[in-house]
PDB file of N, CA and C in Angstrom:
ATOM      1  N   UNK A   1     209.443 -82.767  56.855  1.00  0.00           N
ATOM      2  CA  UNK A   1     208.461 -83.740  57.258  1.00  0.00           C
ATOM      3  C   UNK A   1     209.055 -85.143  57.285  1.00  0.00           C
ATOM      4  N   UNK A   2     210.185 -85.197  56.536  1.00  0.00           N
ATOM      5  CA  UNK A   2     210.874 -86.704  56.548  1.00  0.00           C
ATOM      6  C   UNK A   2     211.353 -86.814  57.943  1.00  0.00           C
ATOM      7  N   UNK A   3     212.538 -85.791  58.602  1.00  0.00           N
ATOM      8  CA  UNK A   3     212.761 -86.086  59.356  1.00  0.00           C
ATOM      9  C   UNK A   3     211.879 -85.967  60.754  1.00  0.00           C
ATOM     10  N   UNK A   4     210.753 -85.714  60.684  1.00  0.00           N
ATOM     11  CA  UNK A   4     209.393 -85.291  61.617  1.00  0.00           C
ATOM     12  C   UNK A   4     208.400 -85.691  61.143  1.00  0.00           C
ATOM     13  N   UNK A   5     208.098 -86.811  60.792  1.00  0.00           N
ATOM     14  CA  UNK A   5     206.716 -87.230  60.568  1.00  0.00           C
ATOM     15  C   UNK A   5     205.335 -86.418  61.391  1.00  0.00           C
ATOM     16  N   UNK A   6     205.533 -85.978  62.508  1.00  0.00           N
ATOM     17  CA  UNK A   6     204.603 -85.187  63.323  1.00  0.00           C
ATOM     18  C   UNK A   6     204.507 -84.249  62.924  1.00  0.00           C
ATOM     19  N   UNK A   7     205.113 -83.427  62.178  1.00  0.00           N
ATOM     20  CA  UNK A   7     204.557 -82.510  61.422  1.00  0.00           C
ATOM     21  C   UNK A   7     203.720 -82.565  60.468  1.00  0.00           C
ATOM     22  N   UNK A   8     203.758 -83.464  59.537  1.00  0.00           N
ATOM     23  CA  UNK A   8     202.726 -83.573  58.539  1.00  0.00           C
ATOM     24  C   UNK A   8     201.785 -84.309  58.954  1.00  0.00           C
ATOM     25  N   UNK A   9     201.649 -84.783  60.484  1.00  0.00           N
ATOM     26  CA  UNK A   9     200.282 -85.324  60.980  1.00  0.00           C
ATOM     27  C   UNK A   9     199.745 -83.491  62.028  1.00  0.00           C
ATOM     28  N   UNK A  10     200.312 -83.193  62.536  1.00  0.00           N
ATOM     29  CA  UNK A  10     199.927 -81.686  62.672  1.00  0.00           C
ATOM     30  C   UNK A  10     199.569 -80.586  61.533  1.00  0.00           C
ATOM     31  N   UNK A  11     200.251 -80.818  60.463  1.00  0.00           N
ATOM     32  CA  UNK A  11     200.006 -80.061  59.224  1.00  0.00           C
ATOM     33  C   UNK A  11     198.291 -80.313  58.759  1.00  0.00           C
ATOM     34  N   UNK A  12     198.226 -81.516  58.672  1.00  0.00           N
ATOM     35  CA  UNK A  12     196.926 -82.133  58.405  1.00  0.00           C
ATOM     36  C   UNK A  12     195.551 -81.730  59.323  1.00  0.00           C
ATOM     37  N   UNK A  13     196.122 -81.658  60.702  1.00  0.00           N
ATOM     38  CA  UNK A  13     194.923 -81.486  61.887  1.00  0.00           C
ATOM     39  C   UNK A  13     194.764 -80.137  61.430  1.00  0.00           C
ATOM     40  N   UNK A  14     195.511 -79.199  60.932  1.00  0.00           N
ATOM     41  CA  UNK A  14     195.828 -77.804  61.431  1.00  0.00           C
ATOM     42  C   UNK A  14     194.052 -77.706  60.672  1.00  0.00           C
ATOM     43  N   UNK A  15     193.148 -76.492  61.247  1.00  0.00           N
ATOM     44  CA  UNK A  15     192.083 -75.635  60.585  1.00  0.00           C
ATOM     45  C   UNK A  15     192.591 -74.690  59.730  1.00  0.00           C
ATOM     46  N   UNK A  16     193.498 -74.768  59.228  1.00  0.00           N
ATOM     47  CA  UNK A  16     193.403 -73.690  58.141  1.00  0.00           C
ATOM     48  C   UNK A  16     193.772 -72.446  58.319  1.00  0.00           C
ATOM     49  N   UNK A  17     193.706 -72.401  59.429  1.00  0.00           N
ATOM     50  CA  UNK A  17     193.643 -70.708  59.416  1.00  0.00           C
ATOM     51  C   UNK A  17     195.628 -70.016  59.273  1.00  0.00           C
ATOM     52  N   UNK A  18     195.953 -68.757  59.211  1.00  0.00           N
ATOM     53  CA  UNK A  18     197.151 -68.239  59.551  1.00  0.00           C
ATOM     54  C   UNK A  18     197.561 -68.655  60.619  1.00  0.00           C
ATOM     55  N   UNK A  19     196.590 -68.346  61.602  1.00  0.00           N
ATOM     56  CA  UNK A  19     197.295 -68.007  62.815  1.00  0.00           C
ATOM     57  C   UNK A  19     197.558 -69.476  63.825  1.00  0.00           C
ATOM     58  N   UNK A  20     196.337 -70.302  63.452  1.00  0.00           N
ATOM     59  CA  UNK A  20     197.209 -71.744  63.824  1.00  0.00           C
ATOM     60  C   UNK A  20     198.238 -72.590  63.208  1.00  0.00           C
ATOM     61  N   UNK A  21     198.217 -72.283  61.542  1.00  0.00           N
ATOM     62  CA  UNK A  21     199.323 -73.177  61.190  1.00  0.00           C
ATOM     63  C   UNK A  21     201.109 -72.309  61.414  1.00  0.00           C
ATOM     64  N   UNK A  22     200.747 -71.097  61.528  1.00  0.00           N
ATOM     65  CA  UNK A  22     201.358 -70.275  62.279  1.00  0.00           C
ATOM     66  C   UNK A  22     202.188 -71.172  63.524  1.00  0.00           C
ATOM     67  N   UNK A  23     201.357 -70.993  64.663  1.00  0.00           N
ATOM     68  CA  UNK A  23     201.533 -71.791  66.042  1.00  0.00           C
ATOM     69  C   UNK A  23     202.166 -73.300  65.655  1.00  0.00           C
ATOM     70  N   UNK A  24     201.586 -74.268  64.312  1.00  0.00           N
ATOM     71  CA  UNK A  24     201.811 -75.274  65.031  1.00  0.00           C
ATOM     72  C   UNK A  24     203.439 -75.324  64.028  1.00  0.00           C
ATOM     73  N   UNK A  25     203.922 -74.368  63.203  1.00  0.00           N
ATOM     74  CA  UNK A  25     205.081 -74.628  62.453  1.00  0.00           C
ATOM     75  C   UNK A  25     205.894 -73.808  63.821  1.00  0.00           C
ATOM     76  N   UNK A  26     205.379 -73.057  64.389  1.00  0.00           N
ATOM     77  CA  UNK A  26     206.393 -72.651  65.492  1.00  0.00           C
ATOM     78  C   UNK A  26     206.720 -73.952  66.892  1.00  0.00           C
ATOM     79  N   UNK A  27     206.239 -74.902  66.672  1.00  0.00           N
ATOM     80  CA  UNK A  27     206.504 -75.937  67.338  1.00  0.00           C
ATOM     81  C   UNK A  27     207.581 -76.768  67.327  1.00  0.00           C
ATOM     82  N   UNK A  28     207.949 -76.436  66.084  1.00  0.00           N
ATOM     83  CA  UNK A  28     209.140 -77.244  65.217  1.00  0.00           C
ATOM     84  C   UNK A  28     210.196 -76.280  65.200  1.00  0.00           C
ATOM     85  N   UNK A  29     211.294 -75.833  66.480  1.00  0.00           N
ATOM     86  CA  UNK A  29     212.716 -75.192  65.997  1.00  0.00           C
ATOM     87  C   UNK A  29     213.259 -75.479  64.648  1.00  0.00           C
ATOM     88  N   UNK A  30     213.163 -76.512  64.508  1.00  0.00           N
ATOM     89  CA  UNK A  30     214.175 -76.813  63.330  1.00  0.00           C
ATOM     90  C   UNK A  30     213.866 -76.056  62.367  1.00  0.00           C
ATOM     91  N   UNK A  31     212.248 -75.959  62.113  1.00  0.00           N
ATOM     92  CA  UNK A  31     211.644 -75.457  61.154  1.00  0.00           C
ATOM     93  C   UNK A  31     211.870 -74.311  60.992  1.00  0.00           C
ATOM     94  N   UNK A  32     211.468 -73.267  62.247  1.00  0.00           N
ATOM     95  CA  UNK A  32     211.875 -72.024  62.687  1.00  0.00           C
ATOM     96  C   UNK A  32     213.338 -71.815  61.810  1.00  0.00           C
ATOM     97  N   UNK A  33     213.780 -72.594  62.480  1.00  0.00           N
ATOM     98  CA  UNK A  33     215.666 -72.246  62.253  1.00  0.00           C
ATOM     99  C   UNK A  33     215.991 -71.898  60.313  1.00  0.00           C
ATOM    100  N   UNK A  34     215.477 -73.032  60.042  1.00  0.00           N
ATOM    101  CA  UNK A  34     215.823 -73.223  58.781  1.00  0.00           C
ATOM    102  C   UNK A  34     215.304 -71.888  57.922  1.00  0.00           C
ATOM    103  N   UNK A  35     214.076 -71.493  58.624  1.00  0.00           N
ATOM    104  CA  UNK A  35     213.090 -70.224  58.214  1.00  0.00           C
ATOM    105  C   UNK A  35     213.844 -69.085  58.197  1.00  0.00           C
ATOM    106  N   UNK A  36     214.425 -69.251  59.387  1.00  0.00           N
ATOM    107  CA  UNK A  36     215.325 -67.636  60.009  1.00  0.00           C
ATOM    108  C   UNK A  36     216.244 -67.612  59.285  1.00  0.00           C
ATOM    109  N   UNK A  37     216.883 -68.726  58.839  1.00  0.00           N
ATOM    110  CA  UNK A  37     218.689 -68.908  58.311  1.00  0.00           C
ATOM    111  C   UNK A  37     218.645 -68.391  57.056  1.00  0.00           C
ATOM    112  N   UNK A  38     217.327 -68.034  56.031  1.00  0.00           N
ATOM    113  CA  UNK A  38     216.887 -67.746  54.797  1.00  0.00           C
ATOM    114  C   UNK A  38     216.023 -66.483  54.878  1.00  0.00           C
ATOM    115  N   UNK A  39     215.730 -66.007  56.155  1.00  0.00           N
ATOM    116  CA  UNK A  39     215.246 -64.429  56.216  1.00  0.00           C
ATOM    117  C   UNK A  39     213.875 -64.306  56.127  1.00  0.00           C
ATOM    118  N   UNK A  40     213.245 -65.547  56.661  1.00  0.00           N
ATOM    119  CA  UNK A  40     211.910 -65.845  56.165  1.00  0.00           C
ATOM    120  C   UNK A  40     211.021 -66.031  58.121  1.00  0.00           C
ATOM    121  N   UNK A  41     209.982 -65.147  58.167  1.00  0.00           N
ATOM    122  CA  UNK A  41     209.777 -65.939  59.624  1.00  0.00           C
ATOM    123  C   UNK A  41     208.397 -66.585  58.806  1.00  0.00           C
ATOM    124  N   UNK A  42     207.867 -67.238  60.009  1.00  0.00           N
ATOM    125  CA  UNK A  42     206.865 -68.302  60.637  1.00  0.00           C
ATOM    126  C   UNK A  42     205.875 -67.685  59.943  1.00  0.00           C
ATOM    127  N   UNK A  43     205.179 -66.402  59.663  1.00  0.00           N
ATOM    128  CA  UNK A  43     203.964 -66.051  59.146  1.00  0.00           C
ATOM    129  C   UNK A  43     204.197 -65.754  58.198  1.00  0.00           C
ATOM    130  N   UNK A  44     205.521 -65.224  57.265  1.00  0.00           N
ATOM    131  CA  UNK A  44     205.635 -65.187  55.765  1.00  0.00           C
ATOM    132  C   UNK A  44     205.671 -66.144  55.235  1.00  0.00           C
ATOM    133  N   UNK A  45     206.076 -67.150  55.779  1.00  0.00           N
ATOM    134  CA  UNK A  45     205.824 -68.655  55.260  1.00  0.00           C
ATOM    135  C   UNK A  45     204.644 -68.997  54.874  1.00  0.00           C
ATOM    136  N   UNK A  46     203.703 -69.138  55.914  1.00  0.00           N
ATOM    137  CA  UNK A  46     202.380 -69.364  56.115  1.00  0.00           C
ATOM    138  C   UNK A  46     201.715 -68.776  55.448  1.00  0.00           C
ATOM    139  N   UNK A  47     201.798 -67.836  55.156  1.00  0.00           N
ATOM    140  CA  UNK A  47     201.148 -66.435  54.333  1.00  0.00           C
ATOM    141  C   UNK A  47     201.688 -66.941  52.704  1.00  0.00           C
ATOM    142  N   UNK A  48     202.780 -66.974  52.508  1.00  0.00           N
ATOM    143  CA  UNK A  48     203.110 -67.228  51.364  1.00  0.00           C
ATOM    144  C   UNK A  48     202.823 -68.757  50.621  1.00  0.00           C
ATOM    145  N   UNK A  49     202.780 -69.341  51.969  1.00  0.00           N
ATOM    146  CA  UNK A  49     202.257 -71.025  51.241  1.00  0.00           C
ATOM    147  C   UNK A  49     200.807 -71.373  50.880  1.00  0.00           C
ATOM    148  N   UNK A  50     200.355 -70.121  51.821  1.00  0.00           N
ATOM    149  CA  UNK A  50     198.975 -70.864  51.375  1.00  0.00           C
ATOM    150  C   UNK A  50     198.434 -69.812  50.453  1.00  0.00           C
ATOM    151  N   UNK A  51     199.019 -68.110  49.850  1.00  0.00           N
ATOM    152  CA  UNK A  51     198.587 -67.547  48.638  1.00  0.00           C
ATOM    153  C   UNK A  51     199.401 -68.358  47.682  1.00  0.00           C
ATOM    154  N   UNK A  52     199.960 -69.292  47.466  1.00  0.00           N
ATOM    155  CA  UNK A  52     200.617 -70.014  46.424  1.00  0.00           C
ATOM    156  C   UNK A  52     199.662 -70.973  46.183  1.00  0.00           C
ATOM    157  N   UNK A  53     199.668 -71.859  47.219  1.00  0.00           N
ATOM    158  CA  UNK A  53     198.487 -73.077  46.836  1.00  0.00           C
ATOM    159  C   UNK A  53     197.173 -72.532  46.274  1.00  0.00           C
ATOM    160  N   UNK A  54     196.183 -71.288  47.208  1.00  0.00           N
ATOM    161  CA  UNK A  54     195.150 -70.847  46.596  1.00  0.00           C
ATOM    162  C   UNK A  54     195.417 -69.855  45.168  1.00  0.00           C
ATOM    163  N   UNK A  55     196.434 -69.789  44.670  1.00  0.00           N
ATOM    164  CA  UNK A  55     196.652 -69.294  43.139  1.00  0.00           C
ATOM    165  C   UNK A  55     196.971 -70.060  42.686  1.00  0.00           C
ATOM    166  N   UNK A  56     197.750 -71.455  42.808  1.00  0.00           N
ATOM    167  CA  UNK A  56     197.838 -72.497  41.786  1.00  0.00           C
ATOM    168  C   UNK A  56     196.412 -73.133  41.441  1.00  0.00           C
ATOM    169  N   UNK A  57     195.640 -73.318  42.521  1.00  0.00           N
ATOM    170  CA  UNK A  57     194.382 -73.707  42.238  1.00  0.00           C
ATOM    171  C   UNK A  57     193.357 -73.092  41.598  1.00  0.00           C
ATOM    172  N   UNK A  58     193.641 -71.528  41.528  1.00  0.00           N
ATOM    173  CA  UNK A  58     192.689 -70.674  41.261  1.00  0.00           C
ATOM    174  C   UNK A  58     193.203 -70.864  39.747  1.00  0.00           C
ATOM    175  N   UNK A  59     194.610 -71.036  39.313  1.00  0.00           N
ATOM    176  CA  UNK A  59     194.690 -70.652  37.768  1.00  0.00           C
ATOM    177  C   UNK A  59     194.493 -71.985  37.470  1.00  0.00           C
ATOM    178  N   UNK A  60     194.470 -73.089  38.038  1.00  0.00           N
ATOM    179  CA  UNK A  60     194.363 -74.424  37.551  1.00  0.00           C
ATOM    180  C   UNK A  60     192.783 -74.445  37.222  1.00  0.00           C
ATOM    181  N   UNK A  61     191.569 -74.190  38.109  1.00  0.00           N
ATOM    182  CA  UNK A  61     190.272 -73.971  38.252  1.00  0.00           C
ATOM    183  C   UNK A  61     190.112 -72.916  36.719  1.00  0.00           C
ATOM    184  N   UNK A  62     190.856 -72.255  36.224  1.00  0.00           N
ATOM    185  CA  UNK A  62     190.541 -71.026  35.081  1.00  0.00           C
ATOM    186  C   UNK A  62     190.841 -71.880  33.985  1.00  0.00           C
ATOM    187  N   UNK A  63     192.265 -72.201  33.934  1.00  0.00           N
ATOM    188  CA  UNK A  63     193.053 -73.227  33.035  1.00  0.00           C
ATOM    189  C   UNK A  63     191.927 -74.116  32.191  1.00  0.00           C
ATOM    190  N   UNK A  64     191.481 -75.239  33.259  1.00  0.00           N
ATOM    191  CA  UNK A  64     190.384 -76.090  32.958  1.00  0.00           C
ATOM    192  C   UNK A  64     188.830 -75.294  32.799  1.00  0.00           C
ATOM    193  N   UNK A  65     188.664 -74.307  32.585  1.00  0.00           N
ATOM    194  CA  UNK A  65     187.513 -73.787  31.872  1.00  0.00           C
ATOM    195  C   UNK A  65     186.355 -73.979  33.039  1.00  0.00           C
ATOM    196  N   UNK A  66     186.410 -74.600  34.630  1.00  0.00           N
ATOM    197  CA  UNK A  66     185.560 -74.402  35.498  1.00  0.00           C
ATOM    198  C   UNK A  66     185.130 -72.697  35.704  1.00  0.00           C
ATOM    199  N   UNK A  67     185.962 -72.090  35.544  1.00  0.00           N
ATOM    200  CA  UNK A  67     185.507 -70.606  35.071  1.00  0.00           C
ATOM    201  C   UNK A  67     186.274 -69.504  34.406  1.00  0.00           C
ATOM    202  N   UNK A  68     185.712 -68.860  33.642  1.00  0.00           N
ATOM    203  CA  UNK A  68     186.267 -67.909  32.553  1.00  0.00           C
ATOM    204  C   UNK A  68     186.827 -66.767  33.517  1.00  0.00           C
ATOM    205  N   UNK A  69     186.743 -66.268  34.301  1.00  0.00           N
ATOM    206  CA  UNK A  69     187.080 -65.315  34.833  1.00  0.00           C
ATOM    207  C   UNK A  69     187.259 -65.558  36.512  1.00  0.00           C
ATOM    208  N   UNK A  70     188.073 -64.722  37.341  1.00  0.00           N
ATOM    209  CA  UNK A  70     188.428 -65.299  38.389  1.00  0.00           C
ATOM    210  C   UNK A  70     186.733 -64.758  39.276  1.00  0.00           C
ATOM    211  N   UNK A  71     186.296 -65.477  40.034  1.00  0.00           N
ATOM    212  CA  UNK A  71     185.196 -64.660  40.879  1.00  0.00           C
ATOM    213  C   UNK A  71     185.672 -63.448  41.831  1.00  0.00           C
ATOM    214  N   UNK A  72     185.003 -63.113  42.456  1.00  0.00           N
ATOM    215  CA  UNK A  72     185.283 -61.509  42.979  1.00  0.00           C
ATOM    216  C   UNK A  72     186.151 -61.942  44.099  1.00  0.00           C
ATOM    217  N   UNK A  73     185.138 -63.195  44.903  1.00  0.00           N
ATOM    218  CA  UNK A  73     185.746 -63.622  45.835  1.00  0.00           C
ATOM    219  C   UNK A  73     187.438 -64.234  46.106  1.00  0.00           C
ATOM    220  N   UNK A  74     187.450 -64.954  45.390  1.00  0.00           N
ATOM    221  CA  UNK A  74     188.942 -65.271  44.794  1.00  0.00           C
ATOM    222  C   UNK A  74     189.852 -64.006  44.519  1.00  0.00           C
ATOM    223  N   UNK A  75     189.352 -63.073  44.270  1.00  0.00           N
ATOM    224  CA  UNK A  75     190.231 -61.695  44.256  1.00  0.00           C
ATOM    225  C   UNK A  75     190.490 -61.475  45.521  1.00  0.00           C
ATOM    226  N   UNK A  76     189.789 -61.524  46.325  1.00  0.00           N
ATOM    227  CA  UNK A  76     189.727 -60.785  47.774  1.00  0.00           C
ATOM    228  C   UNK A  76     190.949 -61.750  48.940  1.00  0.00           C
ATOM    229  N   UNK A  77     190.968 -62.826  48.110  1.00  0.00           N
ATOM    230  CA  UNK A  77     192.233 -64.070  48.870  1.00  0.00           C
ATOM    231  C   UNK A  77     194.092 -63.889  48.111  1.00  0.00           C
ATOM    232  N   UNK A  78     193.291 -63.566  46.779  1.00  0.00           N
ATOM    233  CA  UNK A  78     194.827 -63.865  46.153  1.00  0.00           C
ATOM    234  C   UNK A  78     194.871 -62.266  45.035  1.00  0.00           C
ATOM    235  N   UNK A  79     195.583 -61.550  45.058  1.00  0.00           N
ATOM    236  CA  UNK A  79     195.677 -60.327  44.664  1.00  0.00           C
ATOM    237  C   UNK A  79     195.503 -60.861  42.620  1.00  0.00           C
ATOM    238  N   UNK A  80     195.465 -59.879  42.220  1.00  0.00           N
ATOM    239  CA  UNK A  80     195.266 -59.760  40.833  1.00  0.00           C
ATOM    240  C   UNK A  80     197.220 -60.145  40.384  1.00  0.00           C
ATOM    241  N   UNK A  81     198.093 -59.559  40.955  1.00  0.00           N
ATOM    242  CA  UNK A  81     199.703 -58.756  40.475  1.00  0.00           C
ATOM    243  C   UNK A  81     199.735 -61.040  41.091  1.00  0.00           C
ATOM    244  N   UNK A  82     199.707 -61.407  41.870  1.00  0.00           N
ATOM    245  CA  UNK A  82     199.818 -62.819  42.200  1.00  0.00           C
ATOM    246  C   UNK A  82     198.984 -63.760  41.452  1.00  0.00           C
ATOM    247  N   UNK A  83     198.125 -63.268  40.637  1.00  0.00           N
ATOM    248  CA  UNK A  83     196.897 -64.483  39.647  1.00  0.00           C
ATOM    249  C   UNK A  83     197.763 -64.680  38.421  1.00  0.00           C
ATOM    250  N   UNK A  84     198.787 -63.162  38.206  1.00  0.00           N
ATOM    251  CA  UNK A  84     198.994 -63.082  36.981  1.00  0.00           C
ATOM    252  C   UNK A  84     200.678 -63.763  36.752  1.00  0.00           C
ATOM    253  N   UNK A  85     200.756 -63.735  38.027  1.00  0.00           N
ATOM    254  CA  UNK A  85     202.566 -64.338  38.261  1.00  0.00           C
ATOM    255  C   UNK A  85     202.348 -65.763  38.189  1.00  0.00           C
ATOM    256  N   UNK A  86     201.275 -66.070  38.765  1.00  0.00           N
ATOM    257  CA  UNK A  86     200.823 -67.633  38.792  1.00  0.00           C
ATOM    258  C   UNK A  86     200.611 -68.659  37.301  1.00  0.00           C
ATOM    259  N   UNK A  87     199.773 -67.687  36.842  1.00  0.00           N
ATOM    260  CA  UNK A  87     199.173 -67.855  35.083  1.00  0.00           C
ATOM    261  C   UNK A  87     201.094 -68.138  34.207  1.00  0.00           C
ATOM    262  N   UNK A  88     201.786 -66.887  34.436  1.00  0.00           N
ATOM    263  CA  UNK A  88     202.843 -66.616  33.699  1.00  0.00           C
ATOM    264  C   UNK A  88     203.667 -67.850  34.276  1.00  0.00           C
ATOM    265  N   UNK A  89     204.091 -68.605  34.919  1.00  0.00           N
ATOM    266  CA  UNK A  89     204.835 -69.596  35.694  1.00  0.00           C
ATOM    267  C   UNK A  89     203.704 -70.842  36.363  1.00  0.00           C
ATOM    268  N   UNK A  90     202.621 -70.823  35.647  1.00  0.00           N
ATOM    269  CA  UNK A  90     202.152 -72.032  36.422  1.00  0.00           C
ATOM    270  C   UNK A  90     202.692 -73.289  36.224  1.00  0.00           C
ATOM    271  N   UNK A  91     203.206 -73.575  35.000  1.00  0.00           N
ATOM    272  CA  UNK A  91     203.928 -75.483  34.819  1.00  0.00           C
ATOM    273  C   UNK A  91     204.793 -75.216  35.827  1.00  0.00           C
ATOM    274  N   UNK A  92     206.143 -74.108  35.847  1.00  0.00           N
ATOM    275  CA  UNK A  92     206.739 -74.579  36.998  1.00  0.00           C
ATOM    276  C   UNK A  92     206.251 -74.549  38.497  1.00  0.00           C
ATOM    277  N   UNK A  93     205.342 -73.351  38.656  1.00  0.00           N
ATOM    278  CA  UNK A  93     205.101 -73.771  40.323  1.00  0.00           C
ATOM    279  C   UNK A  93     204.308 -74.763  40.306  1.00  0.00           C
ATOM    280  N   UNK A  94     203.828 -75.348  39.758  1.00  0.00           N
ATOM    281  CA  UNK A  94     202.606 -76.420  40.049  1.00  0.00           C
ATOM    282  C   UNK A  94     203.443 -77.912  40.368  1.00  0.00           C
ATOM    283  N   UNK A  95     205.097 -78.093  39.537  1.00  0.00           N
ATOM    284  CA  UNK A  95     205.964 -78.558  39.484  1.00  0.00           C
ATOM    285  C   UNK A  95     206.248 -79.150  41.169  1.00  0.00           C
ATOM    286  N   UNK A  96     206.785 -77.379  41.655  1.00  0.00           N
ATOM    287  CA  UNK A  96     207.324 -76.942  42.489  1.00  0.00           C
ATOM    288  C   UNK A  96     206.776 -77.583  43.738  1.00  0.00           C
ATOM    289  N   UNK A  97     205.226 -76.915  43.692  1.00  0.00           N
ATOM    290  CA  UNK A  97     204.280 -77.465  44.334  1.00  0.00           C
ATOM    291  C   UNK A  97     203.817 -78.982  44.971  1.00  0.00           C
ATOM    292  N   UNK A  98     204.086 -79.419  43.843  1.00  0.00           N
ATOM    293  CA  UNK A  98     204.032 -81.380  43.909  1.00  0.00           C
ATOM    294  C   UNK A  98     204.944 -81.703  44.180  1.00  0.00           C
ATOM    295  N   UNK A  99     206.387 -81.510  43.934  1.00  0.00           N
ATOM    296  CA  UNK A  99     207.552 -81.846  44.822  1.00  0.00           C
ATOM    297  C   UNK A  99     207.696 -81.697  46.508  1.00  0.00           C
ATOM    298  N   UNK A 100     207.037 -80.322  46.363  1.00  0.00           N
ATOM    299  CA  UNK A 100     207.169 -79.707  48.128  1.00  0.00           C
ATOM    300  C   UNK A 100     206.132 -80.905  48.311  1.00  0.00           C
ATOM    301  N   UNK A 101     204.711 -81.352  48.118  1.00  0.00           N
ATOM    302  CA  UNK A 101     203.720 -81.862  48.721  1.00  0.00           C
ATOM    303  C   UNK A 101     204.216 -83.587  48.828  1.00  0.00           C
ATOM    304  N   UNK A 102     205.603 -84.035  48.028  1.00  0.00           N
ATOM    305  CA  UNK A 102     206.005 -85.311  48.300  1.00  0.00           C
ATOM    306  C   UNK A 102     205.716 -86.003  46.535  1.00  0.00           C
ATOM    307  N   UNK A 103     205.096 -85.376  45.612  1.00  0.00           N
ATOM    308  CA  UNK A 103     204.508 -85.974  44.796  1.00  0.00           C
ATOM    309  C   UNK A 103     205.369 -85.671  43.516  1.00  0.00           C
ATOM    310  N   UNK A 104     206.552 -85.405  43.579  1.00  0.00           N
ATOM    311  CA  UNK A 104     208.048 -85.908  42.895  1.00  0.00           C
ATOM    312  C   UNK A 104     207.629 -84.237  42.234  1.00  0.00           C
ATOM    313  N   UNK A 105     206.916 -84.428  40.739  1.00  0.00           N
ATOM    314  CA  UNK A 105     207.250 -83.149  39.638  1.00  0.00           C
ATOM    315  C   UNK A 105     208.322 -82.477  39.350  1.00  0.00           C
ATOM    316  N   UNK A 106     209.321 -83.780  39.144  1.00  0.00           N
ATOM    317  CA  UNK A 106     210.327 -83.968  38.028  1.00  0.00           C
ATOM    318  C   UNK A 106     209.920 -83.582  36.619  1.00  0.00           C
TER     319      UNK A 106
END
């Protein structure tokens, strides 16, 4: 995004969904490239960035006592075997997380 500011103004427009933030990271070769060069395509990305963000939030939302148990619904987005990888490693991905988003977590 440093060297493409238009991406993180496309990142932002994107609705959410797979299949457009899908489309609009396939806009960006570079991005692509860098994806491919590590064995990763365009929808495992996508797929994987956003069950990361919705399990950091989901164990952060548990963490802080907004609820004791995950709701059903929240199961049906982020698997149980991924709530529990999240819980076991949350200081560092949450770390991880705020670095990728620009927000250092040093």
């Amino acid at each position: 995004q440093k060297k493409n500011p238009q991406l993180a103004k496309d990142s932002d427009d994107s609705d959410g969904s797979i299949d457009q933030t899908m489309r609009m990271l396939q806009k960006y070769p570079q991005a692509v490239a860098i994806l491919s060069k590590n064995g990763v395509t365009a929808r495992e990305y996508v797929v994987g960035s956003m069950t990361l963000t919705q399990g950091v939030i989901a164990v952060g939302f548990k963490k802080g006592g907004t609820y004791k148990e995950y709701p059903p619904d929240m199961l049906k987005i982020v698997s149980p075997a991924n709530l529990a990888f999240i819980e076991q490693h949350y200081d560092e991905l949450s770390k991880a997380r705020a670095a990728f988003n620009g927000g250092g977590g040093n």
